[in-house]
N, C-alpha and C. Protein backbone atom coordinates (compact mmCIF):
# COMPACT_ATOMS: atom_id res chain seq x y z
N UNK A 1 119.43 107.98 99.86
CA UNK A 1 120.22 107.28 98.88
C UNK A 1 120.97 108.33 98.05
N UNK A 2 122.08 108.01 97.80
CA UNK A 2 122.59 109.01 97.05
C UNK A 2 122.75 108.76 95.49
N UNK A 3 122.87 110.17 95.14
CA UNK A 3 122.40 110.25 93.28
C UNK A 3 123.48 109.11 92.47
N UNK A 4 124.44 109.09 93.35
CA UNK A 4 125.86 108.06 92.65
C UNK A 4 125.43 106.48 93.01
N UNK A 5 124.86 106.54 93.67
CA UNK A 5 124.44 105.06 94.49
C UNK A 5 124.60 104.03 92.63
N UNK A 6 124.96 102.78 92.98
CA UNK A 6 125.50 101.79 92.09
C UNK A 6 124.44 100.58 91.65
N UNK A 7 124.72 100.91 90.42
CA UNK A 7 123.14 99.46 89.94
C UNK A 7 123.69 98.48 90.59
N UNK A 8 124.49 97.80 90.95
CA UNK A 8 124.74 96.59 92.11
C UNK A 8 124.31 96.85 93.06
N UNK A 9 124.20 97.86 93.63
CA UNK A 9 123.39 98.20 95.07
C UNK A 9 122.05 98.14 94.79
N UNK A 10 121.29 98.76 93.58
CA UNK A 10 120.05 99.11 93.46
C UNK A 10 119.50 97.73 92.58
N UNK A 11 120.08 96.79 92.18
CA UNK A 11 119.87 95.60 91.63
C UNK A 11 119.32 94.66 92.97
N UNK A 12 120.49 94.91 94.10
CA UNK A 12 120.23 94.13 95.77
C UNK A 12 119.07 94.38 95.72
N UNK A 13 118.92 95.95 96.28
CA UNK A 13 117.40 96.31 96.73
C UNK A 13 116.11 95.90 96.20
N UNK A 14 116.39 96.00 95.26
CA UNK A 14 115.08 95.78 94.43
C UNK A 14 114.65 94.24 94.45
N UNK A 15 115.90 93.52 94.45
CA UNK A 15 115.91 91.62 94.37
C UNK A 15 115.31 91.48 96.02
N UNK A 16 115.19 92.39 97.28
CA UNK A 16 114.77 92.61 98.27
C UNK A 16 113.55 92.95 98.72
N UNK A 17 112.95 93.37 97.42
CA UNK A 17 111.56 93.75 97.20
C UNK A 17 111.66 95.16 97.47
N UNK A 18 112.43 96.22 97.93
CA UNK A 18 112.06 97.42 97.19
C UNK A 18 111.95 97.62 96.25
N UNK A 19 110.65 98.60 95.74
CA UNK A 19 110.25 98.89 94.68
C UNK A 19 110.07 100.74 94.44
N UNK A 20 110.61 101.53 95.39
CA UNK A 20 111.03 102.84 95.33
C UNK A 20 111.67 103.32 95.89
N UNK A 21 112.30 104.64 95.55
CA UNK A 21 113.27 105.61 96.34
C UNK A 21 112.42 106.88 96.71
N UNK A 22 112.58 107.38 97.98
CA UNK A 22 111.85 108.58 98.03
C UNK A 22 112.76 109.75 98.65
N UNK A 23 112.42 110.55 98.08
CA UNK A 23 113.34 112.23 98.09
C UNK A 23 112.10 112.92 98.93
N UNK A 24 112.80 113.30 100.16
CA UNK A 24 112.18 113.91 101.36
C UNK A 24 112.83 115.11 101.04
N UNK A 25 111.85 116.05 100.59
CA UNK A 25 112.33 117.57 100.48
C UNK A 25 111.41 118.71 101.51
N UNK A 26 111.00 118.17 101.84
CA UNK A 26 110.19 118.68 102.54
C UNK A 26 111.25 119.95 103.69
N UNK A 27 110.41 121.36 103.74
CA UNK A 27 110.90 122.18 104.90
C UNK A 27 112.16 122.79 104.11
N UNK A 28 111.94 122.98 102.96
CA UNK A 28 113.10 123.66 102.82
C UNK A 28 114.36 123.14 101.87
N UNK A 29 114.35 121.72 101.66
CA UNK A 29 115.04 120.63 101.31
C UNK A 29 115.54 121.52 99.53
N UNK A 30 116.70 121.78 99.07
CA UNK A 30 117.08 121.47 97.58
C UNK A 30 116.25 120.85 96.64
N UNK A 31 115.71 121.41 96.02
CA UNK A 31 115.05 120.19 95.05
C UNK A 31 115.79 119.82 94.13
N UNK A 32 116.86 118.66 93.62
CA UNK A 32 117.35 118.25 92.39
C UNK A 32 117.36 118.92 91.14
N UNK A 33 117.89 119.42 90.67
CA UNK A 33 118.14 119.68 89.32
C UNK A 33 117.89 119.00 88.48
N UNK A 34 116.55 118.64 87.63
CA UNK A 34 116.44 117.72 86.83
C UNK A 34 117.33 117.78 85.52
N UNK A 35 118.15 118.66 85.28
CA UNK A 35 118.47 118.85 83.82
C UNK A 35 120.15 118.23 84.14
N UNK A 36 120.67 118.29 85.19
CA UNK A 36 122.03 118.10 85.43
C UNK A 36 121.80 116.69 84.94
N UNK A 37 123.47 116.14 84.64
CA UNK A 37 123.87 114.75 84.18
C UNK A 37 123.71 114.09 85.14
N UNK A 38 124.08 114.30 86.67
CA UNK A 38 123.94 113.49 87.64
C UNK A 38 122.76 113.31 87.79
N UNK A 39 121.66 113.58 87.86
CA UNK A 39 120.38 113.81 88.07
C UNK A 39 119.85 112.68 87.18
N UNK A 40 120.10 112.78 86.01
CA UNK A 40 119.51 112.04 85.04
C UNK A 40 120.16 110.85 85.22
N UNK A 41 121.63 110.78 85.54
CA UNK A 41 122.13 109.25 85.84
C UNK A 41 121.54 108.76 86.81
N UNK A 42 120.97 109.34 87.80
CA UNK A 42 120.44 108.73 88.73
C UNK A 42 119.11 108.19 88.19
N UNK A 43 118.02 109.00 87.70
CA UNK A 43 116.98 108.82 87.42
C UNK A 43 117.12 107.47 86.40
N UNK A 44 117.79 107.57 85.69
CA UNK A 44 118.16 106.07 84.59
C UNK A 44 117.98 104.99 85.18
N UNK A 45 119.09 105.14 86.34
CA UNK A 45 119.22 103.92 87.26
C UNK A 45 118.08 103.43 87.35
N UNK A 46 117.04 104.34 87.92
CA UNK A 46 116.01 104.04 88.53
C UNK A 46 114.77 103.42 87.59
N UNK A 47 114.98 103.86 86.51
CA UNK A 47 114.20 103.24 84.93
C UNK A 47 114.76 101.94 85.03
N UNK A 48 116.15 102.00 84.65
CA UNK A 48 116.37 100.40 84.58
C UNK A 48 115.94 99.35 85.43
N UNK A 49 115.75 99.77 86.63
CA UNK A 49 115.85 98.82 87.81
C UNK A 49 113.96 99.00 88.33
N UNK A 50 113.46 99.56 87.16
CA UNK A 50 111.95 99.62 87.61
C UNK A 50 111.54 100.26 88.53
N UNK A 51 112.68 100.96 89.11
CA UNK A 51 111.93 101.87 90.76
C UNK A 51 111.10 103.32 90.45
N UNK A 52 110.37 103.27 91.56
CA UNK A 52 109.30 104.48 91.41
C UNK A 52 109.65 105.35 92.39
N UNK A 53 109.66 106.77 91.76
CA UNK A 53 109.90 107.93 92.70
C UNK A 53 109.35 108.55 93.54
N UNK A 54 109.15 108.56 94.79
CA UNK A 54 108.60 109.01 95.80
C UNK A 54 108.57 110.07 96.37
N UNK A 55 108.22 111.44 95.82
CA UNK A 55 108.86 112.61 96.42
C UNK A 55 107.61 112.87 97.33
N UNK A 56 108.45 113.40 98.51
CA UNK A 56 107.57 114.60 100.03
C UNK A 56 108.20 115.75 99.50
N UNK A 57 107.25 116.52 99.47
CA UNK A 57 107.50 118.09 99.46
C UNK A 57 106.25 118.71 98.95
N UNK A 58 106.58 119.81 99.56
CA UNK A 58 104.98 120.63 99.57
C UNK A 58 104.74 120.85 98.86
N UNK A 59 103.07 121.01 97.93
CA UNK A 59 102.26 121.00 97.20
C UNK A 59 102.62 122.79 96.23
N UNK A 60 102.62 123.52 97.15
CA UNK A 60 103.20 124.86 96.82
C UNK A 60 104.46 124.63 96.05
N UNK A 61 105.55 123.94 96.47
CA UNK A 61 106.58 124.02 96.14
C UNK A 61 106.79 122.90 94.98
N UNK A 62 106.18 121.79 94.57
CA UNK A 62 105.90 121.07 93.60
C UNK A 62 105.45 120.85 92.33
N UNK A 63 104.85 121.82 92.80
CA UNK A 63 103.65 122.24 91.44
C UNK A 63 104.47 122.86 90.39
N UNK A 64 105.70 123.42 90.59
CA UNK A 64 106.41 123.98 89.66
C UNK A 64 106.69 122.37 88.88
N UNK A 65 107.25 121.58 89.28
CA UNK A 65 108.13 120.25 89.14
C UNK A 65 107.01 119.38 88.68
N UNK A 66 106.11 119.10 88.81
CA UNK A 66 105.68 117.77 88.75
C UNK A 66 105.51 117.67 87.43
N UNK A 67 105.43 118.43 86.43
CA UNK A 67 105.54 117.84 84.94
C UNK A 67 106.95 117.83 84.27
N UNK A 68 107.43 118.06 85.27
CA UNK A 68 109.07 117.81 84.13
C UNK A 68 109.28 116.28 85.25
N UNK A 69 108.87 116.02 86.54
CA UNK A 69 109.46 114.87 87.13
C UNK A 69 108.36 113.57 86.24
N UNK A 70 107.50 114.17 85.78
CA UNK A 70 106.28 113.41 85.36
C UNK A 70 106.96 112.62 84.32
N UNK A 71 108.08 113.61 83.17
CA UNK A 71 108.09 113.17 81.70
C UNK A 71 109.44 112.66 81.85
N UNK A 72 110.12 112.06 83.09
CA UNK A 72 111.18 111.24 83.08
C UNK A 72 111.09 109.67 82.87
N UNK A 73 109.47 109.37 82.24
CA UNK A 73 109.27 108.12 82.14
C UNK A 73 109.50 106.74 83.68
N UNK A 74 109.21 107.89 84.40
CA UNK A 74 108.91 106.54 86.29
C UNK A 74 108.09 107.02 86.31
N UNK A 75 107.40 106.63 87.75
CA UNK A 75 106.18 106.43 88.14
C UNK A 75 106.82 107.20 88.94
N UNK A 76 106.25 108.47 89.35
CA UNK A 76 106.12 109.08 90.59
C UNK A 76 105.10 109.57 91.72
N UNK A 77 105.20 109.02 92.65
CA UNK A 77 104.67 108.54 93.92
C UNK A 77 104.67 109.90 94.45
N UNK A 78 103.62 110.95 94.82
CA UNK A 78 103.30 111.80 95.61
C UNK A 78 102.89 111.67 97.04
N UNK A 79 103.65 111.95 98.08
CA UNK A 79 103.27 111.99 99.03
C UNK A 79 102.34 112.42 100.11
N UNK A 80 101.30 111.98 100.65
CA UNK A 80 100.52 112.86 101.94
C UNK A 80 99.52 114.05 100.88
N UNK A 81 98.91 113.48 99.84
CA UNK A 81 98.27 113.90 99.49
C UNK A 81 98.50 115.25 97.93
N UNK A 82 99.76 115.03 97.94
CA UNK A 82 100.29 116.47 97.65
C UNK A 82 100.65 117.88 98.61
N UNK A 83 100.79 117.48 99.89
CA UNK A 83 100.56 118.53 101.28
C UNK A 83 100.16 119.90 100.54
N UNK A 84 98.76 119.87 100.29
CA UNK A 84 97.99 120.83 99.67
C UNK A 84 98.40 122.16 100.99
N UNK A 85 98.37 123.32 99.88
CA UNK A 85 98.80 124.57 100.50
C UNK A 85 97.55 125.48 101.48
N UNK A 86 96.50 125.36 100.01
CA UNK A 86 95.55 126.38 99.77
C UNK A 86 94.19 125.53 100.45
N UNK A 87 93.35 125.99 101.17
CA UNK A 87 92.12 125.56 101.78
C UNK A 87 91.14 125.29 100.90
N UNK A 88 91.40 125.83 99.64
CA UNK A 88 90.29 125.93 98.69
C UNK A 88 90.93 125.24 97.73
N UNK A 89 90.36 124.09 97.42
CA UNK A 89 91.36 122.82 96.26
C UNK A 89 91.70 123.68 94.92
N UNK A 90 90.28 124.76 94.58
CA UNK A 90 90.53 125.52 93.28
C UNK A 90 91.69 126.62 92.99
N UNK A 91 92.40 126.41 94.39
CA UNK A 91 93.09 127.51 94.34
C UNK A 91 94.54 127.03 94.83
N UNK A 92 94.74 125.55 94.78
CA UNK A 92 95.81 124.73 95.43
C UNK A 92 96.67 124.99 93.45
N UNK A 93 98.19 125.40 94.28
CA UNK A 93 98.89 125.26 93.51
C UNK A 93 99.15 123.88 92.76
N UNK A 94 99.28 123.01 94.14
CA UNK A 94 99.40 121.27 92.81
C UNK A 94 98.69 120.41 92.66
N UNK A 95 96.88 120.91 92.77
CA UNK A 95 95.96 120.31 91.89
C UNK A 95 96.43 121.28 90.86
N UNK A 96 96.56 122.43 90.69
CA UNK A 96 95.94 123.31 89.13
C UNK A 96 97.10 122.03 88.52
N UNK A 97 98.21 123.01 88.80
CA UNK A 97 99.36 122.04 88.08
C UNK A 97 99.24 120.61 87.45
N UNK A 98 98.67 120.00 88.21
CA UNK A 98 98.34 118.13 87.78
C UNK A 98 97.26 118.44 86.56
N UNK A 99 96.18 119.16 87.14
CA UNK A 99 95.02 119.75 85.98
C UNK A 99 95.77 120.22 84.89
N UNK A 100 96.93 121.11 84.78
CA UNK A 100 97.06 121.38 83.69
C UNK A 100 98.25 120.83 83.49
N UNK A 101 98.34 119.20 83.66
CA UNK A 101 99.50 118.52 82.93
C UNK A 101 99.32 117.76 81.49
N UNK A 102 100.03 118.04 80.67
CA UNK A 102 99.59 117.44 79.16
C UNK A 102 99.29 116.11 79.81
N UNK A 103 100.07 115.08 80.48
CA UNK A 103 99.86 113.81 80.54
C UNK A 103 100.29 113.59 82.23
N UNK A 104 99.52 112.90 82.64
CA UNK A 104 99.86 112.78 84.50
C UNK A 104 99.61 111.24 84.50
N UNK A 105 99.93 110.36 83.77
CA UNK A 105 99.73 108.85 83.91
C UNK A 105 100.50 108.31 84.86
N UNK A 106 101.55 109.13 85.19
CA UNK A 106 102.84 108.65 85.73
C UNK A 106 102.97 109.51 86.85
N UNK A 107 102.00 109.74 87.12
CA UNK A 107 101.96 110.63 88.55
C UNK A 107 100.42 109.66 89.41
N UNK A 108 101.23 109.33 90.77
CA UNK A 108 100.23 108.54 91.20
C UNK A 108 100.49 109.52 93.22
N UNK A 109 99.15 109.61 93.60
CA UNK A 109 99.30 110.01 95.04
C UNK A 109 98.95 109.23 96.27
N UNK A 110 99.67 109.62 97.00
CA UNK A 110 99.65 108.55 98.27
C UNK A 110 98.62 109.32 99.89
N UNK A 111 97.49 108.68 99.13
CA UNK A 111 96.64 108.99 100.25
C UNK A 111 96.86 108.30 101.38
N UNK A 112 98.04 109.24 102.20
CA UNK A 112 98.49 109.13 103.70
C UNK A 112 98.57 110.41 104.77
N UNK A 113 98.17 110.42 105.48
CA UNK A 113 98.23 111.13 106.90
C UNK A 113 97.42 112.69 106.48
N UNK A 114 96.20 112.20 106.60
CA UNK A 114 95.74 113.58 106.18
C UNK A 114 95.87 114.67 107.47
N UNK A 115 96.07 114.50 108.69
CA UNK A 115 96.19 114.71 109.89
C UNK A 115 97.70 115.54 109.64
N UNK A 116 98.47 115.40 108.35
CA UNK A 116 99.72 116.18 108.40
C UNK A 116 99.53 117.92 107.79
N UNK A 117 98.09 118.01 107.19
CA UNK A 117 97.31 119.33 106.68
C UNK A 117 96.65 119.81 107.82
N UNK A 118 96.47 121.37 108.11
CA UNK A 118 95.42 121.91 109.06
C UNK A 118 94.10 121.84 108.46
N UNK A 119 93.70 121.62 107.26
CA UNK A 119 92.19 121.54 106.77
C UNK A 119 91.85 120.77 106.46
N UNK A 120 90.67 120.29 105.96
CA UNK A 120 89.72 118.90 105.56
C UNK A 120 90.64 118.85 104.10
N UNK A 121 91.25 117.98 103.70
CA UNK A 121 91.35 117.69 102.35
C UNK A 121 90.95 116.80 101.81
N UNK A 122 89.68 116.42 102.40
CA UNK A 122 88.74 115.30 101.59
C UNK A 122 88.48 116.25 100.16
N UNK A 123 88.19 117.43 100.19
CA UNK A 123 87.80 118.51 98.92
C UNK A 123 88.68 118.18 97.96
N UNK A 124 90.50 118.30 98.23
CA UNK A 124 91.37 118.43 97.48
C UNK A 124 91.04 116.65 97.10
N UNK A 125 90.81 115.92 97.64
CA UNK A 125 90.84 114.61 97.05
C UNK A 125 89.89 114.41 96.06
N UNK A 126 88.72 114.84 96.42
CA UNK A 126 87.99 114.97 95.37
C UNK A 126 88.19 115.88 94.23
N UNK A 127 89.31 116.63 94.32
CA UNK A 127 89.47 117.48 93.20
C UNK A 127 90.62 116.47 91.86
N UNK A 128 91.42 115.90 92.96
CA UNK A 128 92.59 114.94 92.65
C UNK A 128 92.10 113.56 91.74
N UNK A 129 90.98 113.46 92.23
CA UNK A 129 90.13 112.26 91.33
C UNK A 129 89.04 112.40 90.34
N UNK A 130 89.15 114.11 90.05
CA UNK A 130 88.49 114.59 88.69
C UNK A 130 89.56 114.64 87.46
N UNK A 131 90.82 114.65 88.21
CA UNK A 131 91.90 114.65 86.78
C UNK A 131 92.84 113.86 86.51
N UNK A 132 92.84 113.12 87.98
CA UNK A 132 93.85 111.46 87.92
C UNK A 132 92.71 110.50 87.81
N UNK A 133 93.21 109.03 87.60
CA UNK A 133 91.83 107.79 87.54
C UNK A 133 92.40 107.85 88.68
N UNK A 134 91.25 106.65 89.63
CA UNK A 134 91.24 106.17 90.85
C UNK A 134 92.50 105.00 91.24
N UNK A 135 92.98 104.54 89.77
CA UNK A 135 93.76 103.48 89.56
C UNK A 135 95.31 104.46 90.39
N UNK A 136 95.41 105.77 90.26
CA UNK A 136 96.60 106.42 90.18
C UNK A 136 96.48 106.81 92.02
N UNK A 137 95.86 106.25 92.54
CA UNK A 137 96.08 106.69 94.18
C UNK A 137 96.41 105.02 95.07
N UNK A 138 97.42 105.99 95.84
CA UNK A 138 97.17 104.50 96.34
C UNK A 138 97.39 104.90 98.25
N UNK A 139 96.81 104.09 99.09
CA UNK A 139 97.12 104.16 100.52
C UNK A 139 98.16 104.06 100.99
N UNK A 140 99.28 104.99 102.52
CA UNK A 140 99.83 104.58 103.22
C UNK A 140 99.43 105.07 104.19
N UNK A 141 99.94 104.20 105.08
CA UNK A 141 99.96 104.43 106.88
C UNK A 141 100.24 105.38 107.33
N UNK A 142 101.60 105.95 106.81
CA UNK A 142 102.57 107.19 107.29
C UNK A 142 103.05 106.52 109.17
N UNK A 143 102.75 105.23 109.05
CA UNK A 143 103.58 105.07 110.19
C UNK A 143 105.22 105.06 110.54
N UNK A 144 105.96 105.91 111.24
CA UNK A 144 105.08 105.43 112.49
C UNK A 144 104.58 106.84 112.95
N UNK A 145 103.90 107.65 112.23
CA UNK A 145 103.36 108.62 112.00
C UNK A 145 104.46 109.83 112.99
N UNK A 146 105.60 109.77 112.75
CA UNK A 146 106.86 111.08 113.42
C UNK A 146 106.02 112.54 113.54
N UNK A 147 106.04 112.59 114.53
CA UNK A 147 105.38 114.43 115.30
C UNK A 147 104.46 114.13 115.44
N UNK A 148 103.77 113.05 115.36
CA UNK A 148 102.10 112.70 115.50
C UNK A 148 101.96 111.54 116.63
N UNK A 149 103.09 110.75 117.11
CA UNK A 149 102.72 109.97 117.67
C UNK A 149 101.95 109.16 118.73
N UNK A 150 101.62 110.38 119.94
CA UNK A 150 101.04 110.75 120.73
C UNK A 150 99.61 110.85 120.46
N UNK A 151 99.11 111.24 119.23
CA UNK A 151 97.64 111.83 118.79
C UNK A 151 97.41 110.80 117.81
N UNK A 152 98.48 109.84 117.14
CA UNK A 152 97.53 109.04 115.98
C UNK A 152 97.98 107.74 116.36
N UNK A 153 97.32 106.56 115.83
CA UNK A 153 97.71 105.43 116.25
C UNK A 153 97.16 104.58 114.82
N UNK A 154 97.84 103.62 114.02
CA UNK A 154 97.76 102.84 113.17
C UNK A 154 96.16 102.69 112.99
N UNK A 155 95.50 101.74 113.51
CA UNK A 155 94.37 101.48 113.40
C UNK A 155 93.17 102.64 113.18
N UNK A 156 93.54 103.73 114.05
CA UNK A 156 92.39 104.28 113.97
C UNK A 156 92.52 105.22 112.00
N UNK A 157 93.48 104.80 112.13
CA UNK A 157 94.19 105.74 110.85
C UNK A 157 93.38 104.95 109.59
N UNK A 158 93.94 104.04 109.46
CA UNK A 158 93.40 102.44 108.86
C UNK A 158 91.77 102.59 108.55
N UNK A 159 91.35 102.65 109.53
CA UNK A 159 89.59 102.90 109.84
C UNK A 159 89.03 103.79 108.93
N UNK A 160 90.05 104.68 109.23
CA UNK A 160 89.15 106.45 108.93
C UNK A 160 89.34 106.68 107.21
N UNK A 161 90.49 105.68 107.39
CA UNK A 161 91.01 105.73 105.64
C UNK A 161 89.81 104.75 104.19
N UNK A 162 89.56 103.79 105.16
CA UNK A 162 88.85 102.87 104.63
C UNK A 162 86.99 103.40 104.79
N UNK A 163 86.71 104.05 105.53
CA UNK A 163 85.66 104.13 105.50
C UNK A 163 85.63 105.64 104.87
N UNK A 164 86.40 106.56 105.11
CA UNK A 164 86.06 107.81 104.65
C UNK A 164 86.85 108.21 102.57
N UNK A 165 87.72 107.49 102.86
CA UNK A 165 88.82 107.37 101.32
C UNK A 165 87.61 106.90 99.81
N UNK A 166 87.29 106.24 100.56
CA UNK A 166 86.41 105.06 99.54
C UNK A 166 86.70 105.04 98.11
N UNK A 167 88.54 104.71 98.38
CA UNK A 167 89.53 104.51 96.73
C UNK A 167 89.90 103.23 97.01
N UNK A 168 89.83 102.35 96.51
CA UNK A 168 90.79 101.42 96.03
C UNK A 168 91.90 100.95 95.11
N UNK A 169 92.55 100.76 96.01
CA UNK A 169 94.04 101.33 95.25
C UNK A 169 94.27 99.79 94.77
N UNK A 170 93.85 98.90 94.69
CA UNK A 170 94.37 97.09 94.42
C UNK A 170 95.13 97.82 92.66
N UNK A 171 94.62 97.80 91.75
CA UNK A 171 95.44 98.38 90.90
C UNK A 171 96.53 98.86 90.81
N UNK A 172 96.85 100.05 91.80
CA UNK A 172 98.23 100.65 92.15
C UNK A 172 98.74 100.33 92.83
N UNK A 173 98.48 99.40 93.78
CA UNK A 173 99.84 98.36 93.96
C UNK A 173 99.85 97.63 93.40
N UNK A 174 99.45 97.23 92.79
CA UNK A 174 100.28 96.25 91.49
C UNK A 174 101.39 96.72 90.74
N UNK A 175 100.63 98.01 90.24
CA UNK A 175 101.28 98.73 89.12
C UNK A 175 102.82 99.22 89.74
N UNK A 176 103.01 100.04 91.62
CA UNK A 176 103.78 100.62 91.45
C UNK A 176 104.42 99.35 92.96
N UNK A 177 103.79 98.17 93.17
CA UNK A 177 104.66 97.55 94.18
C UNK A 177 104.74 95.86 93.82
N UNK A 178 103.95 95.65 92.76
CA UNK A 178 104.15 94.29 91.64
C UNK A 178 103.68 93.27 93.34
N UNK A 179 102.77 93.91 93.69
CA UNK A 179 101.85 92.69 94.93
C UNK A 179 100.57 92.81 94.06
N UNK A 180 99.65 91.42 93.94
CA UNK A 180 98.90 91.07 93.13
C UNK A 180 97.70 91.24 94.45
N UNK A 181 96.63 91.50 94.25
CA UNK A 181 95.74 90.88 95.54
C UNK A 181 94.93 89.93 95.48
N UNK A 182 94.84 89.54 96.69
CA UNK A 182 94.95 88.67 97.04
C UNK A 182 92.73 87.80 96.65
């Protein structure tokens, strides 16, 4: 979506039931300039129209950002865990960072595709739920799981999430997709 994109467009979407935009920075990607005017017009948009920000990009490379994307007043949606860098959660650039955010209410993570890290990050999750509430995580699929397709398949994903995750996210989708459960 682009930063100019038009509250008549983003009024559609949302009357469509989207409820976020996500910035795939991942590999290298520009990260936005939060201080530019365009930047912030965009981000407005996205206040007005209730949408929540979804950024992919690596945990290394985030950790600088996530408290200035934090204090733009959205909800921002972390992807794939934070794609933790460091093997050792105590030494992951964007747990410290979240740890040492004055306020992270507005930072919520999306426990999806742990299969996209080379190490166990059940650790980093448990590190992630000593300084966020449980209310601030929420599940995806990561289907249709792209570079993985061959090796992962929905269900077994589903399974491993539910029995090994043991978060319930019913709270945060409410909060960041206004579905009530059921």
């Amino acid at each position: 979506m682009p930063l100019d994109v038009g509250d008549p467009e983003l009024a559609h979407l949302t009357s469509c039931g989207v409820r976020g935009v996500r910035w795939n920075l991942v590999g290298g990607a520009v990260i936005p300039d939060l201080k530019t005017a365009r930047v912030q017009d965009f981000l407005g948009k996205l206040r007005t129209h209730d949408l929540n920000l979804e950024v992919h990009l690596e945990g290394a490379r985030l950790a600088a950002h996530i408290a200035q994307l934090a204090d733009q007043g959205l909800k921002i949606v972390v992807d794939h865990f934070g794609l933790p860098s460091d093997a050792t959660p105590a030494s992951d650039p964007f747990i410290n960072a979240v740890r040492n955010m004055e306020s992270n209410r507005n930072v919520f993570i999306k426990l999806s595709a742990p299969y996209r890290t080379h190490f166990d990050i059940m650790p980093h999750l448990e590190c992630l739920l000593d300084v966020l509430s449980p209310d601030q995580t929420v599940w995806g699929s990561d289907w249709p799981h792209t570079q993985h397709e061959n090796t992962v398949d929905y269900v077994a994903v589903y399974s491993d999430a539910a029995r090994s995750l043991g978060v319930c996210d019913t709270r945060s989708v409410e909060v960041l997709y206004g579905i009530a459960a059921r």
